[in-house]
N, C-alpha and C. Protein backbone atom coordinates (compact mmCIF):
# COMPACT_ATOMS: atom_id res chain seq x y z
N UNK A 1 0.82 -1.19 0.00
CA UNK A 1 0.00 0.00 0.00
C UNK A 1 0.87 1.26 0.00
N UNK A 2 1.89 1.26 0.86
CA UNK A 2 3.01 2.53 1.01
C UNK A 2 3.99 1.77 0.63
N UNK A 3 5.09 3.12 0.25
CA UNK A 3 6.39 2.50 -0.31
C UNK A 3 7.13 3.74 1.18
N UNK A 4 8.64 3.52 0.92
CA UNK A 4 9.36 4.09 1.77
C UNK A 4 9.25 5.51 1.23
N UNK A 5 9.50 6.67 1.81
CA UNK A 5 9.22 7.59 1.58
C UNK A 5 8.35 8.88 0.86
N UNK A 6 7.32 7.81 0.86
CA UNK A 6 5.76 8.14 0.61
C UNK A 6 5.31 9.37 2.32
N UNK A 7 4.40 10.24 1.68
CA UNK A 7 3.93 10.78 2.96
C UNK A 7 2.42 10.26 2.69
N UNK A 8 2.47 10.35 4.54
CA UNK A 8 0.95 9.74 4.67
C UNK A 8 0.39 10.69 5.84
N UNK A 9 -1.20 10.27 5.45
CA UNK A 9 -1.59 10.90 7.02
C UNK A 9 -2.14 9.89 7.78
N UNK A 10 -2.29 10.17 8.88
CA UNK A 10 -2.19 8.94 10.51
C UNK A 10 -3.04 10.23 11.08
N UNK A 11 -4.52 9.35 11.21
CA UNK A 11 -6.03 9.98 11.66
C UNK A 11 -5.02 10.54 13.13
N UNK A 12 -5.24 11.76 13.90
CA UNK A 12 -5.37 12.08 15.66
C UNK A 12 -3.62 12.59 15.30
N UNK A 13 -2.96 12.25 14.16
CA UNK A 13 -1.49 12.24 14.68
C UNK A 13 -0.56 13.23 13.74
N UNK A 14 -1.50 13.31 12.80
CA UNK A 14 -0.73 13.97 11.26
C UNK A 14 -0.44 13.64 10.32
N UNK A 15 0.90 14.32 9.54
CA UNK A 15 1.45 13.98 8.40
C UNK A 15 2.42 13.18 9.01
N UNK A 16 3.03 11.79 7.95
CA UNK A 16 3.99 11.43 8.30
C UNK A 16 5.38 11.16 6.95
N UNK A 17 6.07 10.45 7.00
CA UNK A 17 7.03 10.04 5.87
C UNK A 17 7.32 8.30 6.68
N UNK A 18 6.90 7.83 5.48
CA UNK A 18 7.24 5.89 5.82
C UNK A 18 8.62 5.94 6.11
N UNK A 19 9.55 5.88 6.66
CA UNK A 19 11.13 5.87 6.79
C UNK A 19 11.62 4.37 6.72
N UNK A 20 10.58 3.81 6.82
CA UNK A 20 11.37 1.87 6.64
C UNK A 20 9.78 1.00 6.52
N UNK A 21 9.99 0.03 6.08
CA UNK A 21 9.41 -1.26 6.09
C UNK A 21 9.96 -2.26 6.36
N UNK A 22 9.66 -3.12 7.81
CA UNK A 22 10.49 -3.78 8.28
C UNK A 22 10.07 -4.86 9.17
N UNK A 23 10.73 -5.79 9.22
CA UNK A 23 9.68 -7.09 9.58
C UNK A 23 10.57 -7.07 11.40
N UNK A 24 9.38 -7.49 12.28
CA UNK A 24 9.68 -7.09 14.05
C UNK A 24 8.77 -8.18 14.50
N UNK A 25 9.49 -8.79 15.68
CA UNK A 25 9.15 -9.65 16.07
C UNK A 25 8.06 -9.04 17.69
N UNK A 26 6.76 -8.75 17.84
CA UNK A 26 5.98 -8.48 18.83
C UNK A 26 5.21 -9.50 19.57
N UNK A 27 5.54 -9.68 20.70
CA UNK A 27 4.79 -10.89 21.54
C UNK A 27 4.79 -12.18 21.10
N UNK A 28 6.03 -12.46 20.38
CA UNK A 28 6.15 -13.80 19.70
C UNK A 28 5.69 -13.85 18.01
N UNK A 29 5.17 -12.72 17.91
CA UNK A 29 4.28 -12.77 16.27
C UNK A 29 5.42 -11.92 15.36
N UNK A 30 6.04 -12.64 14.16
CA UNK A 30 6.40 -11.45 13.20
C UNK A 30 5.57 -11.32 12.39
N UNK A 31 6.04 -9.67 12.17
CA UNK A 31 4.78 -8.88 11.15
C UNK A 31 5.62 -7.86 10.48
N UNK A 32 5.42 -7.40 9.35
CA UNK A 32 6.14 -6.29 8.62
C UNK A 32 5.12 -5.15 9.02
N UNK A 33 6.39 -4.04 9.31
CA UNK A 33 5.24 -2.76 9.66
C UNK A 33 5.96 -2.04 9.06
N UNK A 34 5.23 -0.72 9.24
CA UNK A 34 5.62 0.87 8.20
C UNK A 34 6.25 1.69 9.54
N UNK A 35 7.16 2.05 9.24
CA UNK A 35 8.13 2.90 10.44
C UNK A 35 7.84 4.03 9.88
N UNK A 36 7.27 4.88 10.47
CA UNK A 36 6.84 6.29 10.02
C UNK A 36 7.34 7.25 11.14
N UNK A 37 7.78 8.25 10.32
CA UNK A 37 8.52 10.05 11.44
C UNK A 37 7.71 10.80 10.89
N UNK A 38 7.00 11.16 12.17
CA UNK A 38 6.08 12.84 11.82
C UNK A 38 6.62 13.82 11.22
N UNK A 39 5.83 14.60 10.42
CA UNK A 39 6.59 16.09 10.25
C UNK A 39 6.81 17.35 11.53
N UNK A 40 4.90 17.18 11.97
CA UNK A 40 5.32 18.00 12.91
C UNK A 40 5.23 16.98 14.74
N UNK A 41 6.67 17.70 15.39
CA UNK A 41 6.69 17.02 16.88
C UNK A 41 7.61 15.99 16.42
N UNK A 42 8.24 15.47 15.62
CA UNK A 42 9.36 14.79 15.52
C UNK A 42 8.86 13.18 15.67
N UNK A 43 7.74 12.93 16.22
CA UNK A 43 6.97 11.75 16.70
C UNK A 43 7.43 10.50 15.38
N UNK A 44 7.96 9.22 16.18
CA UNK A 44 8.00 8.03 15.31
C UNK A 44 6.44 7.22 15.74
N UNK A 45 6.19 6.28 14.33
CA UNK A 45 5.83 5.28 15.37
C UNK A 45 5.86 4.02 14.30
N UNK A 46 5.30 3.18 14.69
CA UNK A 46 5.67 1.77 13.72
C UNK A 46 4.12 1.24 13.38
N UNK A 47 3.56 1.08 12.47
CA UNK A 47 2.39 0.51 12.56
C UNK A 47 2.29 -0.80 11.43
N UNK A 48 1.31 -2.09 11.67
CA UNK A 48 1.22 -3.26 11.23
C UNK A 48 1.20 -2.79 9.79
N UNK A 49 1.95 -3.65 8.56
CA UNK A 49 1.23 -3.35 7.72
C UNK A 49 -0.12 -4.00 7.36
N UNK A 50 -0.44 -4.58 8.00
CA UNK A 50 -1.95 -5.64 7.66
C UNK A 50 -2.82 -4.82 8.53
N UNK A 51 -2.46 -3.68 9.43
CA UNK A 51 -3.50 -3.02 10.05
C UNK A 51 -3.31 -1.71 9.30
N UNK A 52 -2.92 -1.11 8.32
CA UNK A 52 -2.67 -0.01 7.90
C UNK A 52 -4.01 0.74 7.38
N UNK A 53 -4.59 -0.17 6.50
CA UNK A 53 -5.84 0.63 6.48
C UNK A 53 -7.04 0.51 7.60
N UNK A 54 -7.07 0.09 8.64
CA UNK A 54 -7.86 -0.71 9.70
C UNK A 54 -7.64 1.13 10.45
N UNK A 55 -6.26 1.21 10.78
CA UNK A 55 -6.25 2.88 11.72
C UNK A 55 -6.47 3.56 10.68
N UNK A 56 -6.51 3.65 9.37
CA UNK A 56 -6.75 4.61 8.66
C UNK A 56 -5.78 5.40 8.11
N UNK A 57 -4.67 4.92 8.28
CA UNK A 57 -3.70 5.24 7.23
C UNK A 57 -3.80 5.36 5.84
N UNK A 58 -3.65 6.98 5.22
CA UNK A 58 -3.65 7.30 3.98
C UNK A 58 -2.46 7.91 3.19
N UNK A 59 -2.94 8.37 2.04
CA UNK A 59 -2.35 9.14 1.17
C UNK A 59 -2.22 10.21 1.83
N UNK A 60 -1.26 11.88 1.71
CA UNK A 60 -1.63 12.65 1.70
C UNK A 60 -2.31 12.91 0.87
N UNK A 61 -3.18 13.97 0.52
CA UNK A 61 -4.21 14.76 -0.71
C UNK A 61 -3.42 15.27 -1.78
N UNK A 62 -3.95 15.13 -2.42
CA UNK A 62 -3.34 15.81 -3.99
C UNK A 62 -3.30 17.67 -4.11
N UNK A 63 -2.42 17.67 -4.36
CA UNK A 63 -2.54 19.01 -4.39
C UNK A 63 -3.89 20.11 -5.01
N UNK A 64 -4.39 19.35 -5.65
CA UNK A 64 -5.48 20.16 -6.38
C UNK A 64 -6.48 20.22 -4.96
N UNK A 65 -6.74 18.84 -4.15
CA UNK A 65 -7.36 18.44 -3.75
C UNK A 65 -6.98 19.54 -2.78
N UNK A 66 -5.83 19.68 -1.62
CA UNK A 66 -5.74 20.89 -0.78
C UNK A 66 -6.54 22.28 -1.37
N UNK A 67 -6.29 22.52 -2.21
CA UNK A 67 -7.45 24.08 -2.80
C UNK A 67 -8.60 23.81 -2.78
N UNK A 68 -9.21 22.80 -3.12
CA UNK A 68 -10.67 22.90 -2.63
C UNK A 68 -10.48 22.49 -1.25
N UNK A 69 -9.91 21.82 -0.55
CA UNK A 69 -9.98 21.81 1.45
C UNK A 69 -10.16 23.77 1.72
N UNK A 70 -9.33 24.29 0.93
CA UNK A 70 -9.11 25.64 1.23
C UNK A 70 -10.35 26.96 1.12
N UNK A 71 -10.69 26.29 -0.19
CA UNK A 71 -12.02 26.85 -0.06
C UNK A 71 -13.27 26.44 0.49
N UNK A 72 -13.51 24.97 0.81
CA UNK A 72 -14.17 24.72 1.96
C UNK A 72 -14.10 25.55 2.96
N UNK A 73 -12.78 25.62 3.63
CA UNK A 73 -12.55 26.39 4.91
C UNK A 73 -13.26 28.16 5.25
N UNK A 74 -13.27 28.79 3.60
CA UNK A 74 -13.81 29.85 3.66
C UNK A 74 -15.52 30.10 3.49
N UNK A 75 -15.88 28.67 3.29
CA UNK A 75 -17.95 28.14 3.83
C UNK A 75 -18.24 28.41 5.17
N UNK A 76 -19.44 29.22 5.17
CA UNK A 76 -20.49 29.09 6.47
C UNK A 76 -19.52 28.17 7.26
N UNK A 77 -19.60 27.92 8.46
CA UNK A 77 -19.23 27.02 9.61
C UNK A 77 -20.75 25.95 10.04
N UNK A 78 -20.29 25.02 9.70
CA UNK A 78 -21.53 23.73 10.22
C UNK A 78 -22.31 23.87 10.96
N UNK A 79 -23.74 23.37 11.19
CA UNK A 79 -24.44 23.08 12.16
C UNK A 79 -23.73 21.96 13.33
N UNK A 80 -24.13 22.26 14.65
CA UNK A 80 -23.52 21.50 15.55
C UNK A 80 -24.53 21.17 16.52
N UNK A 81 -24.16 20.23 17.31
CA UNK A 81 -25.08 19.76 18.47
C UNK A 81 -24.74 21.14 20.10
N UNK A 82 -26.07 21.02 20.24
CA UNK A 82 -26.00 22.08 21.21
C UNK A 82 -25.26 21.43 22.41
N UNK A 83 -25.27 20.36 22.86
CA UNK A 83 -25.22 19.37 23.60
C UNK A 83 -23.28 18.89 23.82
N UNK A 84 -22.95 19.55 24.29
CA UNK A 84 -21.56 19.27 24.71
C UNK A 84 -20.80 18.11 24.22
N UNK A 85 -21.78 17.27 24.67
CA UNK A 85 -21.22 15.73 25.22
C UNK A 85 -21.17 14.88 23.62
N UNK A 86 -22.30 15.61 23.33
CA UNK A 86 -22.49 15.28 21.93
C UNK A 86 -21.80 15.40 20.44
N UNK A 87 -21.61 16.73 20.87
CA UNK A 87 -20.46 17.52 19.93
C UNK A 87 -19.45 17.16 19.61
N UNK A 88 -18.59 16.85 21.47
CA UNK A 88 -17.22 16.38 21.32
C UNK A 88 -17.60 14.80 20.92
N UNK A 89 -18.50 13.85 20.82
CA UNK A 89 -18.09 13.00 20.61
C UNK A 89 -18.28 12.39 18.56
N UNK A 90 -18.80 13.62 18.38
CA UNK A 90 -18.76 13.96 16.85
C UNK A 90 -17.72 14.40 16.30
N UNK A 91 -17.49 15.69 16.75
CA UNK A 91 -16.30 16.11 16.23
C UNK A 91 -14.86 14.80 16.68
N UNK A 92 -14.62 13.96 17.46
CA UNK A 92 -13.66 13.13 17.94
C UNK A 92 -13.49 11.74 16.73
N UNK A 93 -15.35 12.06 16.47
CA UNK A 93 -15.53 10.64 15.72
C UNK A 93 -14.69 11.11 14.26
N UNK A 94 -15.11 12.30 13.85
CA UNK A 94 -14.26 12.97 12.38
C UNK A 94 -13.14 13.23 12.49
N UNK A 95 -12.69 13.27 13.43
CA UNK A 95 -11.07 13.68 13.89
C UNK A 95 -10.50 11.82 13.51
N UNK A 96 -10.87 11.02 14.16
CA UNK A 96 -10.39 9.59 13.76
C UNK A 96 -10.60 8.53 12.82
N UNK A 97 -11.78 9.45 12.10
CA UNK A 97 -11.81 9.30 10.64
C UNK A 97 -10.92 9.24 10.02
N UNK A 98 -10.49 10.58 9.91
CA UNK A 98 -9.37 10.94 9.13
C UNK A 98 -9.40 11.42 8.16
N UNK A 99 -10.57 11.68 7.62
CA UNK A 99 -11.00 12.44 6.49
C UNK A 99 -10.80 13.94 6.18
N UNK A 100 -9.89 14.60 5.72
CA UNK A 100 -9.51 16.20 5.40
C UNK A 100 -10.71 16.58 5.48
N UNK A 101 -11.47 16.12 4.90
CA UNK A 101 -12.86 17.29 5.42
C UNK A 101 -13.77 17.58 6.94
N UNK A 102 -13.83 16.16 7.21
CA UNK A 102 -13.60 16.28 8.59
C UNK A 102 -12.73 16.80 9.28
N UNK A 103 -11.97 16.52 9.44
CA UNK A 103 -10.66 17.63 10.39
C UNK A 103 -10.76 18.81 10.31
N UNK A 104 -11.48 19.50 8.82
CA UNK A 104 -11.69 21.04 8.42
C UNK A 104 -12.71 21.37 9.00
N UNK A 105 -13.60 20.48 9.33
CA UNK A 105 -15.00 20.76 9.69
C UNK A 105 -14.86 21.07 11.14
N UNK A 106 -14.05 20.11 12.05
CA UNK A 106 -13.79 20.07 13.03
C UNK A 106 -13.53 21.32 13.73
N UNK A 107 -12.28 21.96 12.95
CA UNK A 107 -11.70 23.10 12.87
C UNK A 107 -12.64 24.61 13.08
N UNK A 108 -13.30 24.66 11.65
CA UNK A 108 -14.11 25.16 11.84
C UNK A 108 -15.17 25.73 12.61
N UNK A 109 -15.90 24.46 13.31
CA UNK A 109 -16.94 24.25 13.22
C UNK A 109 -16.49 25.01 15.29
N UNK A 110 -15.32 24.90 15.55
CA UNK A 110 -14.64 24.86 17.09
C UNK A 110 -14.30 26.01 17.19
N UNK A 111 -13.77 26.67 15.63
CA UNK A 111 -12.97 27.90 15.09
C UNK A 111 -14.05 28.89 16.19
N UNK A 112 -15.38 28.94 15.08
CA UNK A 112 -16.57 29.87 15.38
C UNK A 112 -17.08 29.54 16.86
N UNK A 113 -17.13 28.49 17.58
CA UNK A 113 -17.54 28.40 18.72
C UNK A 113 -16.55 28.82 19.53
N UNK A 114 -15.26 29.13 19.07
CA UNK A 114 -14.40 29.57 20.23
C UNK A 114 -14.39 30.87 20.22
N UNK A 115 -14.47 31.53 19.46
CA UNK A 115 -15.09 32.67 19.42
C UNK A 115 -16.48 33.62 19.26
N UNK A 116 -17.27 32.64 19.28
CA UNK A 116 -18.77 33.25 19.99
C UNK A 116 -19.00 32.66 21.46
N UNK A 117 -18.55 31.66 21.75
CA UNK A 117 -18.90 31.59 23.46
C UNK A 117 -17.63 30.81 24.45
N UNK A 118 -16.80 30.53 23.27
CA UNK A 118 -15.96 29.78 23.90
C UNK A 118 -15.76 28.33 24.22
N UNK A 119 -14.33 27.92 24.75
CA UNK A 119 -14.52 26.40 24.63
C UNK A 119 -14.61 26.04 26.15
N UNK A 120 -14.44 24.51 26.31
CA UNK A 120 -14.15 24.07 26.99
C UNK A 120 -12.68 23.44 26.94
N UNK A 121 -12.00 22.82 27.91
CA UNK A 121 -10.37 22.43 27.65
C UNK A 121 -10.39 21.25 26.97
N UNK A 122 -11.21 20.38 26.81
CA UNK A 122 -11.46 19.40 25.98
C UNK A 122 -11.84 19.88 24.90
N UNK A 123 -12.09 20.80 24.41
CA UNK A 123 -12.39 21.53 23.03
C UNK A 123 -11.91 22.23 22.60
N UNK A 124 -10.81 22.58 23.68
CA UNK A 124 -9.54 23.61 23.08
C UNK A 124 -8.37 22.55 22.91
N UNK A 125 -8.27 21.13 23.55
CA UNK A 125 -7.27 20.47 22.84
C UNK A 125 -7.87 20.01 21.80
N UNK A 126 -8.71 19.36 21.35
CA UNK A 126 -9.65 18.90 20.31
C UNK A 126 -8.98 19.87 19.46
N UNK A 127 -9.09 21.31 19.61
CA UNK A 127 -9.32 21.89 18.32
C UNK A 127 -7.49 22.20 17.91
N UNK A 128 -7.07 22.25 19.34
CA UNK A 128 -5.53 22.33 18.54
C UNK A 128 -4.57 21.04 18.55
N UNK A 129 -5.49 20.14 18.17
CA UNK A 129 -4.74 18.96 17.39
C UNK A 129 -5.72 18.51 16.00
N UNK A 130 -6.90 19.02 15.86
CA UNK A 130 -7.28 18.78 14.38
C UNK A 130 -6.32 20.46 13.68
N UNK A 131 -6.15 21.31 14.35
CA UNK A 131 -5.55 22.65 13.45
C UNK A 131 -4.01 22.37 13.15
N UNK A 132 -3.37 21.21 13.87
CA UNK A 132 -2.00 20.93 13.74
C UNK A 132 -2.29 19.66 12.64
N UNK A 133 -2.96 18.92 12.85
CA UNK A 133 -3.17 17.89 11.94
C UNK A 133 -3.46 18.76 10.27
N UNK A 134 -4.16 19.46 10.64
CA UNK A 134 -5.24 20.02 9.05
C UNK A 134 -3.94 20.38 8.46
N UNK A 135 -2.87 21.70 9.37
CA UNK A 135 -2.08 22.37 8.81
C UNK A 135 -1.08 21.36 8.14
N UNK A 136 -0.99 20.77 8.96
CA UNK A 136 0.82 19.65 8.15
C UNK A 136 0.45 18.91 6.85
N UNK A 137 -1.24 18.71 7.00
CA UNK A 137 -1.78 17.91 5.74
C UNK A 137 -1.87 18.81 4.69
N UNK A 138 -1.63 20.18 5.01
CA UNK A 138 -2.41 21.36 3.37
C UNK A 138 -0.56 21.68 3.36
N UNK A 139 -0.26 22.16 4.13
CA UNK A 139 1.45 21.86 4.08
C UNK A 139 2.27 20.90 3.01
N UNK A 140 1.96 19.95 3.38
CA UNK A 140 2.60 18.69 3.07
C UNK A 140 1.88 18.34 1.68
N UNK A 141 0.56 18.81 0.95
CA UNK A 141 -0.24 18.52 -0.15
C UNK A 141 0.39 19.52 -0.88
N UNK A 142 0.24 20.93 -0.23
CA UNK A 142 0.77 22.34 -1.22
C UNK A 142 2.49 22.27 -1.66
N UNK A 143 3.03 21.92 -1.06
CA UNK A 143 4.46 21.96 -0.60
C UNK A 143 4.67 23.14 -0.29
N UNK A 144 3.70 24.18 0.09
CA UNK A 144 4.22 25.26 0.68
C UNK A 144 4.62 25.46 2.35
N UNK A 145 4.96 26.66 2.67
CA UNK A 145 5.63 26.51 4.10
C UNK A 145 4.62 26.76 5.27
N UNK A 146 4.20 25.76 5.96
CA UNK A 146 3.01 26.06 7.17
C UNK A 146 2.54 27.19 7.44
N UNK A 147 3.39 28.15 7.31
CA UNK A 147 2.96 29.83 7.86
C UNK A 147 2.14 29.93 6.90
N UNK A 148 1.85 29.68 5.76
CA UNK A 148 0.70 30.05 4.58
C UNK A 148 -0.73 30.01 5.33
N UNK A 149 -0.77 28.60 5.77
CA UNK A 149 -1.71 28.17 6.91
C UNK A 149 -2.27 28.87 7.58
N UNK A 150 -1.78 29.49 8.30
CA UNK A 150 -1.91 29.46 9.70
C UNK A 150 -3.25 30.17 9.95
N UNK A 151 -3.29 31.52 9.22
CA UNK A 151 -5.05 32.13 9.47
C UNK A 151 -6.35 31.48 9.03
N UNK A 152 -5.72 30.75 7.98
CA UNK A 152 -6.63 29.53 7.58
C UNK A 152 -7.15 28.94 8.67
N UNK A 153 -6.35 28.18 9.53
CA UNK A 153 -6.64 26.92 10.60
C UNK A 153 -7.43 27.78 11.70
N UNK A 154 -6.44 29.44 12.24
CA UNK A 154 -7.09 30.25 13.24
C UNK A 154 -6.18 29.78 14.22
N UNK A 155 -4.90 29.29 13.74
CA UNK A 155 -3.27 29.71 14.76
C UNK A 155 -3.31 30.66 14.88
């Protein structure tokens, strides 16, 4: 599915770069996994390759594909659940999706509530790990330099 130095995105975690494919012996079981280094936070981690699409390991987006994420971002902001409990467990569910539009939505949708009434701290980390996720993914699609980002996301 990935080759070595393919970038991918990893739903909750970011952009990454495959740095090896490599067979590891865990709890007695060998398995070949994808050794992946984050872009942003330096973060490794190793994941199955037979579970790769299971967490949701992807492509990054195509570049064309980042410009329309971009102009999404400049749409109305979503309808949301009034309901706290509800919200976060929507917006959490699109965050581990992994879907660029979700994560934008996420963004969004947290953007405008943090500034008409505000968050909660579970909704202020929520929102600044889908705005670190969104950014490294339009980053890493554009090849331009994160700061392009940044008023976009609402860094």
């Amino acid at each position: 599915m990935f080759n070595i130095g393919d970038k991918i995105c990893y739903p909750m975690h970011g952009v990454g770069v495959v740095e090896a494919i490599k067979e590891q012996q865990v709890l007695g079981e060998t398995a070949r996994y994808y050794v992946l280094r984050f872009i942003i936070g330096k973060m490794t981690a190793m994941v199955p390759v037979n579970n790769a699409e299971q967490v949701g390991l992807r492509h990054v987006i195509p570049r064309e594909e980042c410009e329309r994420v971009v102009k999404y971002m400049s749409q109305p902001s979503c309808q949301e659940s009034e309901n706290w409990n509800q919200r976060y467990r929507e917006n959490l569910e699109k965050l581990r999706n992994g879907d660029v539009y979700g994560v934008a939505d996420v963004v969004k949708c947290l953007n405008k509530r943090e500034s008409d009434r505000g968050l909660s701290a579970g909704e202020r980390k929520m929102l600044a790990t889908a705005r670190q996720v969104l950014l490294a993914e339009l980053a890493a699609s554009s090849g331009e330099d994160p700061q392009k980002y940044m008023n976009l996301v609402g860094a």
